[in-house]
C-alpha atoms as a PDB file:
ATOM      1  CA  UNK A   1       0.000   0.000   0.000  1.00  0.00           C
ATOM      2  CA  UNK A   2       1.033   3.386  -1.048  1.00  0.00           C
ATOM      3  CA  UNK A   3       2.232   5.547   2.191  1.00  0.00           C
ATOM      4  CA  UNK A   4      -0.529   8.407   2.042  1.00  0.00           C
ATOM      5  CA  UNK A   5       2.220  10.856   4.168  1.00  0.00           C
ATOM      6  CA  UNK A   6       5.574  11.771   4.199  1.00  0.00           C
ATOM      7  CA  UNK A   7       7.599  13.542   1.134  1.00  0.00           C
ATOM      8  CA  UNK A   8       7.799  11.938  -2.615  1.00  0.00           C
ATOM      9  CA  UNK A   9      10.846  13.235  -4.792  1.00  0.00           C
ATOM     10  CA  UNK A  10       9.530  12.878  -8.529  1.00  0.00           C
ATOM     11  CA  UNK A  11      11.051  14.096 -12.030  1.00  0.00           C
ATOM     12  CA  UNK A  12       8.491  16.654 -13.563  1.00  0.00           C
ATOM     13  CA  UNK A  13       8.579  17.531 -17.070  1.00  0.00           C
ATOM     14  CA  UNK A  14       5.481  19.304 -17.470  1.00  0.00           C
ATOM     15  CA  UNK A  15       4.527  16.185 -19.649  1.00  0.00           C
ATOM     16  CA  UNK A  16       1.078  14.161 -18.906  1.00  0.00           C
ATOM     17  CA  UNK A  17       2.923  10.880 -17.036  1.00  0.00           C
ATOM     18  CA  UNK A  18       4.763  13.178 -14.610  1.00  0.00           C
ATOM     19  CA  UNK A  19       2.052  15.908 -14.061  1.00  0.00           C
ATOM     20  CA  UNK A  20      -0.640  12.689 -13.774  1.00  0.00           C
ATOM     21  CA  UNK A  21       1.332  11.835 -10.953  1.00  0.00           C
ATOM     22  CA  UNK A  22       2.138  14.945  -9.438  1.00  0.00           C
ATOM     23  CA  UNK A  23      -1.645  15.984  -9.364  1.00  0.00           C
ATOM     24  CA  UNK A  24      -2.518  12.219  -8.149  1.00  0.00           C
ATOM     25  CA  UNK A  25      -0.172  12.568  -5.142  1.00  0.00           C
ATOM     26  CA  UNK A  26      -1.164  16.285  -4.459  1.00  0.00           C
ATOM     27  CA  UNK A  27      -4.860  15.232  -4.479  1.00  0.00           C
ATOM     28  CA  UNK A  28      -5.250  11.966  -3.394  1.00  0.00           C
ATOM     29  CA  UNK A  29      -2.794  11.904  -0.247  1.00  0.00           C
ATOM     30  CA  UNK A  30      -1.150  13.809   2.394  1.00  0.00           C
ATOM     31  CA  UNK A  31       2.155  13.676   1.010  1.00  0.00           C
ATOM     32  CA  UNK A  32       4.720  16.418   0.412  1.00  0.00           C
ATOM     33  CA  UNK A  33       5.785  17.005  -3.002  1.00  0.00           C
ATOM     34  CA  UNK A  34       8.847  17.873  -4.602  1.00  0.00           C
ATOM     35  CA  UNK A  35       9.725  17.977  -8.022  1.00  0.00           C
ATOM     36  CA  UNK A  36      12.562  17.951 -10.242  1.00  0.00           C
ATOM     37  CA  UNK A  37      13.759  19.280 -13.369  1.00  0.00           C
ATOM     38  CA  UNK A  38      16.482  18.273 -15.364  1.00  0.00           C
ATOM     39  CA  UNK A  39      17.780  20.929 -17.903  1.00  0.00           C
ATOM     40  CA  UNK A  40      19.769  19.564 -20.279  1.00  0.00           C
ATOM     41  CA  UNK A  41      19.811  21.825 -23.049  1.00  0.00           C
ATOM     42  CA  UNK A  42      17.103  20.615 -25.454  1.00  0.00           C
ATOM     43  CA  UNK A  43      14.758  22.787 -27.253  1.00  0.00           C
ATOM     44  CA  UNK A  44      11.741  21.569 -25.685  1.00  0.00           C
ATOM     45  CA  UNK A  45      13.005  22.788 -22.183  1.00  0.00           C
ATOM     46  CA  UNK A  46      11.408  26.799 -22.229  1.00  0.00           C
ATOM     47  CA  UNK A  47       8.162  25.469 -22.978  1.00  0.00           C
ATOM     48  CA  UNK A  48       8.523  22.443 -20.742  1.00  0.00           C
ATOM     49  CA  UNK A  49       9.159  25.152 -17.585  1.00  0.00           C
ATOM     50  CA  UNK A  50       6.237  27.488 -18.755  1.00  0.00           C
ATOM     51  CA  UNK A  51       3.677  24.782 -18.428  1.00  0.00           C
ATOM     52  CA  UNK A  52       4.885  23.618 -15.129  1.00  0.00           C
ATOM     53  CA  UNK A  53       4.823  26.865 -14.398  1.00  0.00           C
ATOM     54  CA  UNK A  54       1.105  27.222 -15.713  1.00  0.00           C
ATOM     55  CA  UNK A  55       0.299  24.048 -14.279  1.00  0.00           C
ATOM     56  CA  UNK A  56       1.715  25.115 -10.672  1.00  0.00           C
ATOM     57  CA  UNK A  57      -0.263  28.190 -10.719  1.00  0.00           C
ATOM     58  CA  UNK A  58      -3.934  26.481 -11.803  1.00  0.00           C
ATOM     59  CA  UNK A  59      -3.293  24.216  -9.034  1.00  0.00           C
ATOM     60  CA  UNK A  60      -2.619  26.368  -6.245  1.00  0.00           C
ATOM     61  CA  UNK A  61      -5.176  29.290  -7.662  1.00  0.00           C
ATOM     62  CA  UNK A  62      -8.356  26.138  -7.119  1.00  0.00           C
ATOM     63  CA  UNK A  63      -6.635  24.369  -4.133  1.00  0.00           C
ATOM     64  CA  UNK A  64      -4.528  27.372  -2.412  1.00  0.00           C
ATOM     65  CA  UNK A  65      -4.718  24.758   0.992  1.00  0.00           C
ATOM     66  CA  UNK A  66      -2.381  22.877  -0.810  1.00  0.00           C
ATOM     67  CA  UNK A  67       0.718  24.607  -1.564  1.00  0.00           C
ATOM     68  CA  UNK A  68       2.316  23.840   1.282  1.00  0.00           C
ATOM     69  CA  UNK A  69       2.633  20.571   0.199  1.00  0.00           C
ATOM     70  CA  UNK A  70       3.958  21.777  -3.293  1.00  0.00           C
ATOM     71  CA  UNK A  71       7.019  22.320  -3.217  1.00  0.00           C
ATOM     72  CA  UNK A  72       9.324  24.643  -5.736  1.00  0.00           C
ATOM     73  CA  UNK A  73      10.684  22.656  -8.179  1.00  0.00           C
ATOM     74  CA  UNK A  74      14.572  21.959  -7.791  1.00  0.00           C
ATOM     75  CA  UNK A  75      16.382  22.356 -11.678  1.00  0.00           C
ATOM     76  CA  UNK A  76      19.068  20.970 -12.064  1.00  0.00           C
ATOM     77  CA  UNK A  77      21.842  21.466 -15.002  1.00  0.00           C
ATOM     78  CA  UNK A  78      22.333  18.174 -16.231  1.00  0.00           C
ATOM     79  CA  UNK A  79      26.115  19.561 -17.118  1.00  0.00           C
ATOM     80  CA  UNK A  80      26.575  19.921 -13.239  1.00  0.00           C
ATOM     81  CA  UNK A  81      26.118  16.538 -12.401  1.00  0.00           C
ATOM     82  CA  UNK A  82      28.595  14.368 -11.206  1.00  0.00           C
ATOM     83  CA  UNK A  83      29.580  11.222 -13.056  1.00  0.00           C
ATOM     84  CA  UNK A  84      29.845   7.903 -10.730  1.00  0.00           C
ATOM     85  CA  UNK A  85      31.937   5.304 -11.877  1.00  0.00           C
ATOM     86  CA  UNK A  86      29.870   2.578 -10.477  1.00  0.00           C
ATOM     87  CA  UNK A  87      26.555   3.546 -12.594  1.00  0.00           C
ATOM     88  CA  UNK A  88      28.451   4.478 -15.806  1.00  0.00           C
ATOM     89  CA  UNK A  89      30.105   1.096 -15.750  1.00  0.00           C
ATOM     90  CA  UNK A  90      26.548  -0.919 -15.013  1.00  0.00           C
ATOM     91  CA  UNK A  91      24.946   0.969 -17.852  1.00  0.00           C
ATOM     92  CA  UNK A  92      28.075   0.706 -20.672  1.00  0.00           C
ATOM     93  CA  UNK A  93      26.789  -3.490 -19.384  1.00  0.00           C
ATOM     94  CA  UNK A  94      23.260  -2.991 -20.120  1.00  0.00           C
ATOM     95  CA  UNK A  95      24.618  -0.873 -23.854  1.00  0.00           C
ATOM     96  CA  UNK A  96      26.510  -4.072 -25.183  1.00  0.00           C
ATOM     97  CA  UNK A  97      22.548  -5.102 -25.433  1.00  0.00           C
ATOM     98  CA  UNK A  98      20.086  -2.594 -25.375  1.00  0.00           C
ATOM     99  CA  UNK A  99      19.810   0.906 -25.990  1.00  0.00           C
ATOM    100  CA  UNK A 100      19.659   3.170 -22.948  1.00  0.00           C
ATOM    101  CA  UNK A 101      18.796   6.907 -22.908  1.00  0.00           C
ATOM    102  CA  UNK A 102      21.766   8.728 -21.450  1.00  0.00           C
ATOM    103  CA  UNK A 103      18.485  11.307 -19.492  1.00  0.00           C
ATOM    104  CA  UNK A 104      17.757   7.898 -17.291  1.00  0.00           C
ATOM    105  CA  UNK A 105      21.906   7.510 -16.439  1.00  0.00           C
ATOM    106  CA  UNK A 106      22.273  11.373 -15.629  1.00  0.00           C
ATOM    107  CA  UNK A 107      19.101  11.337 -13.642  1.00  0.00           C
ATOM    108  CA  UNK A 108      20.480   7.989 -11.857  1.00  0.00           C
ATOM    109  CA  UNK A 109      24.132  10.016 -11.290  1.00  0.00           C
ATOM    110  CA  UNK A 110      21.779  12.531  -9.852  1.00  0.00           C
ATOM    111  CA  UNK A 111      19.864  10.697  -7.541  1.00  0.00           C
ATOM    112  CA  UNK A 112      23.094   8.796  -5.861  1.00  0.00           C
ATOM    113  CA  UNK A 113      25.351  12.491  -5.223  1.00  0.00           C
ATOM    114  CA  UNK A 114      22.021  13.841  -3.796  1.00  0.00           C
ATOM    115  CA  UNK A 115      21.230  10.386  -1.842  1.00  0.00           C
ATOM    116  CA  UNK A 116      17.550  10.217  -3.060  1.00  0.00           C
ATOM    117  CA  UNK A 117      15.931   6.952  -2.708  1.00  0.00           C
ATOM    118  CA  UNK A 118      12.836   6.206  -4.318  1.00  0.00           C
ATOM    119  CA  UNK A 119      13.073   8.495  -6.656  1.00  0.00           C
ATOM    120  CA  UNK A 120       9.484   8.194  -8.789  1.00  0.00           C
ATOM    121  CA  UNK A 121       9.769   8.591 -12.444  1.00  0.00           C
ATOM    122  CA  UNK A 122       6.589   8.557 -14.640  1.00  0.00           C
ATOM    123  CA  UNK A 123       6.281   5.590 -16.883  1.00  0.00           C
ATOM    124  CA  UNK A 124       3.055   4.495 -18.602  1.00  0.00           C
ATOM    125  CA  UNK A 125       2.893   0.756 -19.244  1.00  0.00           C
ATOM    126  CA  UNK A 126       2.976   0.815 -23.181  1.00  0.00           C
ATOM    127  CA  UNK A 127       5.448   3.385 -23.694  1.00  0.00           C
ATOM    128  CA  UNK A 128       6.892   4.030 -27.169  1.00  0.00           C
ATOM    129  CA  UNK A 129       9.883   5.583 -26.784  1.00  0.00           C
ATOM    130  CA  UNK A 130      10.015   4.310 -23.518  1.00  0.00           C
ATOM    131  CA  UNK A 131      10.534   0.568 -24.205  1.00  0.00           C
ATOM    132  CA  UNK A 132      13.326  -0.372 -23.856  1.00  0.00           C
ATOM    133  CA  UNK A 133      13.899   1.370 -20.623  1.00  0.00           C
ATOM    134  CA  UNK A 134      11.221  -0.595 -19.371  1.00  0.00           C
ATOM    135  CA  UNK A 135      13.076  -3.903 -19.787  1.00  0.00           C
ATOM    136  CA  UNK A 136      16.132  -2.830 -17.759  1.00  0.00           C
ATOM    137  CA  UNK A 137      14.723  -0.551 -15.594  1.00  0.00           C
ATOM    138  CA  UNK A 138      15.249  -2.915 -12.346  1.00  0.00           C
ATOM    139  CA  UNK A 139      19.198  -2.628 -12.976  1.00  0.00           C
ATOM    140  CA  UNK A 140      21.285  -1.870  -9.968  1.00  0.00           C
ATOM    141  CA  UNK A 141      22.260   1.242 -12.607  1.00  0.00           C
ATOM    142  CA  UNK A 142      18.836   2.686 -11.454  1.00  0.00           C
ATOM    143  CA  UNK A 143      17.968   1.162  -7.931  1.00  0.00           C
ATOM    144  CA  UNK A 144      17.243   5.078  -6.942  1.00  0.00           C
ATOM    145  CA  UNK A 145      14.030   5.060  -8.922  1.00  0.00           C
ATOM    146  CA  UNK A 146      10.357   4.022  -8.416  1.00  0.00           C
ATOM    147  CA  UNK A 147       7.777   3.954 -11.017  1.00  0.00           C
ATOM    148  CA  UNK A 148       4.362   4.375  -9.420  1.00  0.00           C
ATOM    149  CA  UNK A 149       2.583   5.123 -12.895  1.00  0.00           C
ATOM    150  CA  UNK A 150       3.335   1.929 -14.510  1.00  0.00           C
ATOM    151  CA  UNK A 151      -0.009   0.186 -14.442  1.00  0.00           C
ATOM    152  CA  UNK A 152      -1.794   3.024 -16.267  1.00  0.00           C
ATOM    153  CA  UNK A 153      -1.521   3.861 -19.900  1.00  0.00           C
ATOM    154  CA  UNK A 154      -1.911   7.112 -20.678  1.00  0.00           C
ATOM    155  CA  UNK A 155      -6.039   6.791 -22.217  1.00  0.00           C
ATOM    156  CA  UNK A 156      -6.196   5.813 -18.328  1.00  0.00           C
ATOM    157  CA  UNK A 157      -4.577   8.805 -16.917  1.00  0.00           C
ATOM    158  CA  UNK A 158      -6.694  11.110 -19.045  1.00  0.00           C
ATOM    159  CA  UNK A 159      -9.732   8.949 -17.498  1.00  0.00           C
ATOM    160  CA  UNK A 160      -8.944   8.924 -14.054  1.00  0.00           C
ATOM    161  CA  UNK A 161      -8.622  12.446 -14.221  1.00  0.00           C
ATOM    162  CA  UNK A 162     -11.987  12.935 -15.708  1.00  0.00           C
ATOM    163  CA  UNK A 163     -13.381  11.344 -12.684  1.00  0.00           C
ATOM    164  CA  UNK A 164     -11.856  12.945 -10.186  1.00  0.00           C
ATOM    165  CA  UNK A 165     -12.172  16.603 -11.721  1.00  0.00           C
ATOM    166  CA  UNK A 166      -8.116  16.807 -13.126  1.00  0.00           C
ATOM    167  CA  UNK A 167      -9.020  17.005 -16.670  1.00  0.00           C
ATOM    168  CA  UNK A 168      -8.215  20.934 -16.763  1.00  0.00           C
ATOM    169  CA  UNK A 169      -4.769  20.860 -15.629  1.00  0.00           C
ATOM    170  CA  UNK A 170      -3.773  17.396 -17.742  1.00  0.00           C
ATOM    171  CA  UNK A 171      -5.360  19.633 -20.482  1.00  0.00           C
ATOM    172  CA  UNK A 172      -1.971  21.777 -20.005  1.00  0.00           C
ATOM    173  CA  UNK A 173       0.291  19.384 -20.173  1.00  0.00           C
ATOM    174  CA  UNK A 174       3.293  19.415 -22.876  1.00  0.00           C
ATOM    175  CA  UNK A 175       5.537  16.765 -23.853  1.00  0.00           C
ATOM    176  CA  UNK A 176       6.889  17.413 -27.566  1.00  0.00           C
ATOM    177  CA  UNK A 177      10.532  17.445 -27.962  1.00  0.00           C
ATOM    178  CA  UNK A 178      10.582  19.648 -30.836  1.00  0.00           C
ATOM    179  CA  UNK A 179       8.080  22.249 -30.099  1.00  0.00           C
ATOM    180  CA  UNK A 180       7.484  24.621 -33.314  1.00  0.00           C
ATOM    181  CA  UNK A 181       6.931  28.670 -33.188  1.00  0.00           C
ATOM    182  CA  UNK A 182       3.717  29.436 -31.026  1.00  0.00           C
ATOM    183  CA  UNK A 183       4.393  25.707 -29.278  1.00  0.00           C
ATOM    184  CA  UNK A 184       2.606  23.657 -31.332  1.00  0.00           C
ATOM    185  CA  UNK A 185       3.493  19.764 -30.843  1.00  0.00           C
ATOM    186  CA  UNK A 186       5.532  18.444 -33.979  1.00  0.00           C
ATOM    187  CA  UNK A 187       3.865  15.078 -34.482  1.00  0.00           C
ATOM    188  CA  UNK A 188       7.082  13.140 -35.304  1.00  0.00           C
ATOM    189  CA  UNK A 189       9.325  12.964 -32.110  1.00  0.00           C
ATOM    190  CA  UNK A 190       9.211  10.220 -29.684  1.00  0.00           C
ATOM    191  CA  UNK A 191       6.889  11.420 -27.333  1.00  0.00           C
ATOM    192  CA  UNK A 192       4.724  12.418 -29.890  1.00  0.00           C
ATOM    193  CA  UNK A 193       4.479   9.116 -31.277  1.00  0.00           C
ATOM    194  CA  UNK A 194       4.238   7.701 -28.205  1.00  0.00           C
ATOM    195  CA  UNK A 195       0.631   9.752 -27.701  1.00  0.00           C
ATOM    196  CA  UNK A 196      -0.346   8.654 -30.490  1.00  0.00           C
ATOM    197  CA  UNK A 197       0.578   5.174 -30.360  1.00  0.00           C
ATOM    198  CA  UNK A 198      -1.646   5.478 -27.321  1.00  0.00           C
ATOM    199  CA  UNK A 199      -4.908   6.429 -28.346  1.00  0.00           C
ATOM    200  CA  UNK A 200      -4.229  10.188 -28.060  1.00  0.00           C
ATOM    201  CA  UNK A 201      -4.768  13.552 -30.299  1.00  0.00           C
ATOM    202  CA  UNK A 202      -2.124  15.818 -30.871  1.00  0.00           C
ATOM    203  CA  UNK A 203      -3.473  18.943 -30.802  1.00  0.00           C
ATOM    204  CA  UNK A 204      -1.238  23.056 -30.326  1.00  0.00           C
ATOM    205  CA  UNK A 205      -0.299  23.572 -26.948  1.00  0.00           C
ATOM    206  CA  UNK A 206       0.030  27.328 -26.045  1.00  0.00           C
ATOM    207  CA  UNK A 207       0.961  27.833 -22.463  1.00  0.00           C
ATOM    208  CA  UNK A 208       0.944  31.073 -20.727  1.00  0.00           C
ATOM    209  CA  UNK A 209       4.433  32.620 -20.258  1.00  0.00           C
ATOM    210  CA  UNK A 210       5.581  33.026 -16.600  1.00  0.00           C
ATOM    211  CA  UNK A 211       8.618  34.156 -14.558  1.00  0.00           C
ATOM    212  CA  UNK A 212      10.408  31.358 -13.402  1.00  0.00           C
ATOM    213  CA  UNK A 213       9.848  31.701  -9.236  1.00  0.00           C
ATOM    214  CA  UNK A 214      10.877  28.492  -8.356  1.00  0.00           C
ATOM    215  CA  UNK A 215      14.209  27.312  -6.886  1.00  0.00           C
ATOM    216  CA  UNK A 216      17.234  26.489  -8.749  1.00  0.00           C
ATOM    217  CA  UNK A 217      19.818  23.952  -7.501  1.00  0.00           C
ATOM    218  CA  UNK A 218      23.113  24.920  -7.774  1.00  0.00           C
ATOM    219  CA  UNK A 219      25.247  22.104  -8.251  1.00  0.00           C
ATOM    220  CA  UNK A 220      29.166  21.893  -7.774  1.00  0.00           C
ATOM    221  CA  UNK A 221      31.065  19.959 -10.067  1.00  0.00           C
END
């Protein structure tokens, strides 16, 4: 059984896995939460912090008693990081026979210099890009993480958020890689085919600009 109180670390993108679970923690327990964000450069990552941004502020403007419990996400420079010997050697194992995303070995470097246990990162149980990952994701390489979301797809998450009055902010949610001019979703990278592959639409996302309040981690090398 899920513990309903205490504080959950998670990796936010602004996408629908992540936010599905942020809102699903925030809503249905007493738990703390506190996101992450990994910058690491790629084009997607202005619009990605604009709709958690939007996302933050439609939660706390219907639910204002809950913003204690949500904390300011921690970004992280994925430069910063410090490499550990230990993981990079497990994964270069798992690379002589399967692809693995360098995002999941950073995020595992991460978790170790920072000790963070239980680390939750949002996976969907048919996940195109995602895969792979799935096969190998119980490697020592990645004992830090949890992956709470795995029994829903993401048809499910939109459901489940129907019922319990979510829809709104999923509605905000982002998760192309290549986002165009005005933010429109490009149809053709991975996480874009992986909506698809799932049931979903892709339709333009235009989130509302913000300044960037929350709290940036300053790493040392």
């Amino acid at each position: 059984m899920e513990q309903t109180t205490g504080k959950t670390n998670i990796f936010w993108t602004g996408g629908l896995d992540s936010t599905f679970r942020v809102v699903q923690l925030l809503m249905s327990t007493d738990r703390i939460v506190q996101p992450h964000y990994m910058i690491d450069g790629e084009e997607s990552s202005g619009n990605e912090i604009d709709t958690m941004n939007t996302i933050r502020r439609r939660i706390s403007r219907d639910y204002p008693g809950i913003q204690s419990r949500f904390l300011p996400t921690i970004y992280v420079n994925s430069r910063m990081v410090k490499p550990d010997e230990e993981i990079r050697h497990l994964v270069e194992e798992l690379r002589e026979t399967q692809k693995v995303d360098k995002q999941y070995q950073i995020m595992s470097y991460y978790c170790k210099q920072f000790g963070i246990n239980q680390m939750e990162v949002a996976l969907t149980k048919l996940s195109a890009e995602k895969d792979t990952f799935i096969y190998f994701r119980d490697s020592p390489a990645f004992k830090y993480f949890s992956y709470p979301t795995l029994i829903y797809s993401k048809p499910e998450m939109y459901h489940i958020g129907r019922e319990n009055g979510w829809d709104s902010w999923l509605d905000l949610t982002s998760f192309c890689r290549r986002p165009k001019v005005i933010f429109r979703q490009c149809g053709t990278c991975g996480p874009c085919v992986d909506a698809v592959r799932e049931g979903l639409q892709i339709a333009p996302h235009i989130p509302n600009k913000s300044n960037y309040q929350d709290t940036f981690l300053e790493l040392s090398a």
